[in-house]
C-alpha atoms as a PDB file:
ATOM      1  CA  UNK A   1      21.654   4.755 -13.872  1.00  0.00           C
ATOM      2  CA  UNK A   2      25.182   4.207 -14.372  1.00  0.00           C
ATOM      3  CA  UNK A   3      27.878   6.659 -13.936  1.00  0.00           C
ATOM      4  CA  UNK A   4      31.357   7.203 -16.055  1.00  0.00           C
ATOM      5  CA  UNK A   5      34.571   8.383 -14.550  1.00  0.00           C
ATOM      6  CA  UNK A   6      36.125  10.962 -16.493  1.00  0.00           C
ATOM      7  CA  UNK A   7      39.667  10.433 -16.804  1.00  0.00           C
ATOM      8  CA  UNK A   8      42.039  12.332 -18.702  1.00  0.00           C
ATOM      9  CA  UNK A   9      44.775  10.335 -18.101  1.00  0.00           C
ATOM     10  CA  UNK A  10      45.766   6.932 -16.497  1.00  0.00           C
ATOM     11  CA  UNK A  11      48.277   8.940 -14.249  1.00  0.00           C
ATOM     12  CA  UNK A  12      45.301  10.779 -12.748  1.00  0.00           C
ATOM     13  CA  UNK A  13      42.950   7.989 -11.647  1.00  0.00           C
ATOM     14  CA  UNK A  14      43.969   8.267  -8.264  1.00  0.00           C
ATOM     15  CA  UNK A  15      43.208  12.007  -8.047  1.00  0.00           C
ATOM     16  CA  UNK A  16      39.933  11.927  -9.744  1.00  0.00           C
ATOM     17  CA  UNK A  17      38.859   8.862  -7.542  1.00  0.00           C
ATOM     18  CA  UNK A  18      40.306  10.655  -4.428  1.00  0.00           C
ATOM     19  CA  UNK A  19      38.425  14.011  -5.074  1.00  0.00           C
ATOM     20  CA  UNK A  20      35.545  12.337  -6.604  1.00  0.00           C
ATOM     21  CA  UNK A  21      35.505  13.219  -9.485  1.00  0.00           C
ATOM     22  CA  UNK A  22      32.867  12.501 -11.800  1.00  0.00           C
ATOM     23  CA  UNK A  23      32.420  13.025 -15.464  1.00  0.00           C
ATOM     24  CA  UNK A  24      30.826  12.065 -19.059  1.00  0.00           C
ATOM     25  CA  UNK A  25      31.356  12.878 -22.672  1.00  0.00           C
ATOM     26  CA  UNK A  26      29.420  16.369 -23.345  1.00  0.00           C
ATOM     27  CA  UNK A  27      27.495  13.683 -25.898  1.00  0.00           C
ATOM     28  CA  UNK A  28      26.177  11.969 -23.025  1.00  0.00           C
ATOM     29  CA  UNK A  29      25.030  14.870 -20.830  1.00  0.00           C
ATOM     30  CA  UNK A  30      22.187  16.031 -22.496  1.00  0.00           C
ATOM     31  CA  UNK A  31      20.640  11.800 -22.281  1.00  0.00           C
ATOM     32  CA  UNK A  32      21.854  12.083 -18.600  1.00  0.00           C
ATOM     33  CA  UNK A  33      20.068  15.011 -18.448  1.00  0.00           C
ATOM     34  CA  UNK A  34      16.405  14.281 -19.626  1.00  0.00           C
ATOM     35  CA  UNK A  35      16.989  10.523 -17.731  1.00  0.00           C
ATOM     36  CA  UNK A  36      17.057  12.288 -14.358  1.00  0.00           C
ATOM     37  CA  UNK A  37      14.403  14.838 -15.314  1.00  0.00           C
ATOM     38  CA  UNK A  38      11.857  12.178 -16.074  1.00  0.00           C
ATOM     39  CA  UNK A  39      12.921  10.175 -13.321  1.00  0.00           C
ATOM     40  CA  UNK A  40      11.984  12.689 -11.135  1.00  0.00           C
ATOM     41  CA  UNK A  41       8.886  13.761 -12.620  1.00  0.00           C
ATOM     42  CA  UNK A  42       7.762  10.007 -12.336  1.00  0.00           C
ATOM     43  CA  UNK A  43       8.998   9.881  -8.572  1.00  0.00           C
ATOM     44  CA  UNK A  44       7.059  13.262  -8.291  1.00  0.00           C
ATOM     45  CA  UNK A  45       3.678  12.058  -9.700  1.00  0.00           C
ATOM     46  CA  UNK A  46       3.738   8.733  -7.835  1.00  0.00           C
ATOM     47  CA  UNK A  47       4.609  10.759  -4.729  1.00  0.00           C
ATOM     48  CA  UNK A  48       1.127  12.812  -5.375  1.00  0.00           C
ATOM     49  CA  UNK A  49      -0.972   9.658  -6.810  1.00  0.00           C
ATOM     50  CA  UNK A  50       0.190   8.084  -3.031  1.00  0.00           C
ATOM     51  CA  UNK A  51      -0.849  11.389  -0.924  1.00  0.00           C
ATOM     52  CA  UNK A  52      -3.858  11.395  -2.658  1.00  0.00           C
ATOM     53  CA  UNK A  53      -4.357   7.622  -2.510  1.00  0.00           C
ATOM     54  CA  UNK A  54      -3.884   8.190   1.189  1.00  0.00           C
ATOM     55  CA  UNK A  55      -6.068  11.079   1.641  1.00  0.00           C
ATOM     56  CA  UNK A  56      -8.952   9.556   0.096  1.00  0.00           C
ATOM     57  CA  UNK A  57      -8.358   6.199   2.604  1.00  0.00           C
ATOM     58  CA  UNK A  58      -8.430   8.803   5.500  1.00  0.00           C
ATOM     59  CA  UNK A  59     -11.362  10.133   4.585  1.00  0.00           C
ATOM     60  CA  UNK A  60     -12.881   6.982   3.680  1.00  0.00           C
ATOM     61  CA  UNK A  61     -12.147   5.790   7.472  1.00  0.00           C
ATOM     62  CA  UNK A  62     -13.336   8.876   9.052  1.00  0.00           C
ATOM     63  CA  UNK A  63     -16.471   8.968   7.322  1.00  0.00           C
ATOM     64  CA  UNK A  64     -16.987   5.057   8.492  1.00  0.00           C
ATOM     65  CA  UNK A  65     -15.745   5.824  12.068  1.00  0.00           C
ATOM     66  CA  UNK A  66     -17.960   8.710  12.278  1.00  0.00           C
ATOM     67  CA  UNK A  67     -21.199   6.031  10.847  1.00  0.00           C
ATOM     68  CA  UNK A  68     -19.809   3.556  13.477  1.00  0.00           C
ATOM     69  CA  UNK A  69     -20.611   6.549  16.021  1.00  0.00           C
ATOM     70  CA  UNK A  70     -23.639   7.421  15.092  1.00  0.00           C
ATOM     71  CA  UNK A  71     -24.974   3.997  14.504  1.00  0.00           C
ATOM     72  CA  UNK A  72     -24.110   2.949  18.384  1.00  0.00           C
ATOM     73  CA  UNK A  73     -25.305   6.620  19.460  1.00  0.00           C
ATOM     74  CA  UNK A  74     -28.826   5.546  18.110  1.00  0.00           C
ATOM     75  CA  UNK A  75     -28.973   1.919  18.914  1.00  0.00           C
ATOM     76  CA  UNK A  76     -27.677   3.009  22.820  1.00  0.00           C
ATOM     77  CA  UNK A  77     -31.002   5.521  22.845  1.00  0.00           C
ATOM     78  CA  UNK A  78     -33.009   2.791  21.372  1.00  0.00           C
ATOM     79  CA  UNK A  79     -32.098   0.592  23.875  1.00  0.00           C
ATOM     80  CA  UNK A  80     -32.668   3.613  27.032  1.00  0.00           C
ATOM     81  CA  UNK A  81     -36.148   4.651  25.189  1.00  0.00           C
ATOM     82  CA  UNK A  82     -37.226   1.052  25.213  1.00  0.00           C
ATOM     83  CA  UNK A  83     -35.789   0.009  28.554  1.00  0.00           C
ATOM     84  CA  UNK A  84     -37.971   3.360  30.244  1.00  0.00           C
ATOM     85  CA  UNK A  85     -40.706   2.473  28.471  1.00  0.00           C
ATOM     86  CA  UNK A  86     -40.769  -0.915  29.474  1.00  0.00           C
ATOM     87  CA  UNK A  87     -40.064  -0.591  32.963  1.00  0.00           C
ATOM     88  CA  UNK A  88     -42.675   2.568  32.883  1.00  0.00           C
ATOM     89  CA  UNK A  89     -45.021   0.138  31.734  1.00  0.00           C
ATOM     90  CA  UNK A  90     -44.294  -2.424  34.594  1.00  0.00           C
ATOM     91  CA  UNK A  91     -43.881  -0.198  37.058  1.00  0.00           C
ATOM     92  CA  UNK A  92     -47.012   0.987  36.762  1.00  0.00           C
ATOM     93  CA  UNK A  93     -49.056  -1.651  37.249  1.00  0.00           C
ATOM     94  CA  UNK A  94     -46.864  -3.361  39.664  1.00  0.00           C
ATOM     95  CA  UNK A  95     -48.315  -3.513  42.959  1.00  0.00           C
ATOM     96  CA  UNK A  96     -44.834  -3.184  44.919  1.00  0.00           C
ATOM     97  CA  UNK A  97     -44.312  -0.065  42.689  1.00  0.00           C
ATOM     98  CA  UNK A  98     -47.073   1.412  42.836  1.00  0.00           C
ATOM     99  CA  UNK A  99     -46.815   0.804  46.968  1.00  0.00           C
END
């Protein structure tokens, strides 16, 4: 949004613009006034909609990280139960094992 410089008087630009000085009309204000309120208001919701955006995506990952887990947890004792088995299986009627 645009900005006026109040000036009361040509002579004065150079103080107002040193000091920063910043004005409008008291007909503007109010307009100024709601503008920045509902500019931040939207800033503020899209601020929340993007935390929550974010929270849900970390909980989405979590939940597939923690799947991934469990998923190689079982397929690794899969693999152990069938390996013992198996070689319990030779083993036993191998004749060097059983030597």
């Amino acid at each position: 949004m645009g900005g006026v410089v109040f000036l009361c008087d040509p002579r004065t630009e150079d103080e107002c613009l040193q000091r920063r000085l910043l004005g409008m009309p008291a007909s503007q204000a109010l307009a100024l006034a709601l503008a920045v309120t509902l500019t931040l208001a939207l800033t503020l919701t899209l601020a929340v909609s993007l935390a929550v955006s974010l929270t849900l995506t970390l909980t989405l990952v979590l939940a597939l990280a923690r799947t991934l887990a469990l998923t190689l947890t079982l397929t690794m004792t899969r693999r152990r139960s069938y390996g013992q088995s198996y070689q319990s299986r030779r083993c036993s009627s191998c004749s060097t094992c059983a030597a």
